[in-house]
Protein backbone atom coordinates (compact mmCIF):
# COMPACT_ATOMS: atom_id res chain seq x y z
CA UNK A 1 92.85 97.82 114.22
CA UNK A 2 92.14 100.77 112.49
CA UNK A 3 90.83 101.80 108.62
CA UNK A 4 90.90 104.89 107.28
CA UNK A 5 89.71 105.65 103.61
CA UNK A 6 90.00 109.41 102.39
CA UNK A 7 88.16 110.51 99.62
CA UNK A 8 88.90 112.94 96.77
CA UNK A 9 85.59 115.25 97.70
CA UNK A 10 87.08 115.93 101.19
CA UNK A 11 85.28 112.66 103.16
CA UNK A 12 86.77 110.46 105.35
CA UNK A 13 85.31 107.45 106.77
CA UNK A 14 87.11 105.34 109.93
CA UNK A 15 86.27 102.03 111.21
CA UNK A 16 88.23 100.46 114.41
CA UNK A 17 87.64 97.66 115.86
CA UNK A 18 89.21 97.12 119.64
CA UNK A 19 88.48 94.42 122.30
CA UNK A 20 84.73 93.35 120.57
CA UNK A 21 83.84 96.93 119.83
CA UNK A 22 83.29 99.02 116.58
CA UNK A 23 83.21 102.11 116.00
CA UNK A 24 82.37 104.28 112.67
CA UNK A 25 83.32 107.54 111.59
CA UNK A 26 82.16 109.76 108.40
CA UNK A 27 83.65 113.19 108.19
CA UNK A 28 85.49 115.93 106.56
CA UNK A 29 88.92 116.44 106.43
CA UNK A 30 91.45 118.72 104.93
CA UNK A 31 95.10 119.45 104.72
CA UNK A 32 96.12 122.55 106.52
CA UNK A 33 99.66 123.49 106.41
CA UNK A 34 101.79 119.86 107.91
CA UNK A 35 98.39 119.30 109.86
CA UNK A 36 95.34 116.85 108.55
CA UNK A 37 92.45 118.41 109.98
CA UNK A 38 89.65 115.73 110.39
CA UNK A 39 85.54 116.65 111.62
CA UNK A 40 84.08 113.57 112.38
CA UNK A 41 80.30 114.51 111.18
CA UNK A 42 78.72 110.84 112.11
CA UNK A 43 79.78 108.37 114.58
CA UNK A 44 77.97 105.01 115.80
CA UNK A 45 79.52 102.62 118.29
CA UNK A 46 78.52 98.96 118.64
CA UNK A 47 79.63 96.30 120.78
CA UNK A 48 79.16 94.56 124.20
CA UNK A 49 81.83 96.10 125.47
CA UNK A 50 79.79 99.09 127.61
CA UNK A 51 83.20 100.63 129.25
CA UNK A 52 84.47 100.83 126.38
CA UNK A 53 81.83 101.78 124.20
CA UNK A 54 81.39 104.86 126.90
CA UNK A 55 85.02 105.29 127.06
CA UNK A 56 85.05 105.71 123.10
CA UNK A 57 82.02 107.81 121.93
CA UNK A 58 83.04 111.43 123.01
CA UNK A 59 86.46 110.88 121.73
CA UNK A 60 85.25 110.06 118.35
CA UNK A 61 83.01 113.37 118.35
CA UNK A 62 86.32 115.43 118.52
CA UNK A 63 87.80 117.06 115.60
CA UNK A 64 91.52 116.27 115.53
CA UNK A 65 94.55 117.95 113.61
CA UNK A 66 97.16 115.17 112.93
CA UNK A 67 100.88 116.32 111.98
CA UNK A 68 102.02 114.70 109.22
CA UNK A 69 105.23 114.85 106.60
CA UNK A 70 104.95 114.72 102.62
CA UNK A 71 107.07 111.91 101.24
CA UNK A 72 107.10 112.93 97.88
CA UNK A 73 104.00 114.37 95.42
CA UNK A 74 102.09 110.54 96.05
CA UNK A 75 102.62 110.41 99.66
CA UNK A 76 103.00 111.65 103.13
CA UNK A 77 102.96 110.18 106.54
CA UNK A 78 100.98 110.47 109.49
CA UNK A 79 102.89 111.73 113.02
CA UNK A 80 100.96 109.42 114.98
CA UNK A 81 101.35 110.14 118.84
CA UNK A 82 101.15 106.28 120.02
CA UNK A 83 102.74 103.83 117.92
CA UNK A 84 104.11 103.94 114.16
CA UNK A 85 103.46 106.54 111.56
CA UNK A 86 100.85 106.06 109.06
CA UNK A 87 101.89 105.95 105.93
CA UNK A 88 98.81 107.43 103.34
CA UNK A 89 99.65 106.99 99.09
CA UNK A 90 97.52 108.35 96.58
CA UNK A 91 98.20 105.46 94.31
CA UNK A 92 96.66 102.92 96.80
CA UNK A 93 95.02 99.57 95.25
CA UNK A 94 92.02 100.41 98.18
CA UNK A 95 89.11 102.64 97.39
């Protein structure tokens, strides 16, 4: 599972959690044209798990450029390659 919070001053943070291992993200993003660009700045990686902890880290140093689609003015959705879209609203209940 991941969780992504965005923040109005441009920060990001991430936090997924996969087979006993977590992983943290801070960074930057921005939206650039139907792209959200996203710099991880800070990760950390904890967890028994040493594969996958190995198998994680340099993926979580890469910047990434995610297509997405605006649903209206509130919303727009993230082209996700694996799996469904996800959905990000501006009037979410979550910080």
């Amino acid at each position: 599972m991941s969780e992504y919070h965005f923040f109005p001053d441009g920060k990001f943070t991430m936090r997924t959690t996969r087979s006993g291992v977590t992983a943290d993200v801070e960074g930057i993003y921005k939206i650039d044209g139907d792209r959200l660009a996203m710099t991880p700045t800070k990760s950390t990686v904890d967890g028994a798990n040493v594969a996958l902890r190995a198998k994680l880290e340099p993926s979580l140093k890469q910047p990434s450029r995610v297509p997405m689609k605006w649903d209206d003015s509130d919303s727009l959705t993230l082209v996700m390659p694996k799996g469904p879209g996800l959905v990000l609203s501006r009037n979410s209940t979550k910080p």
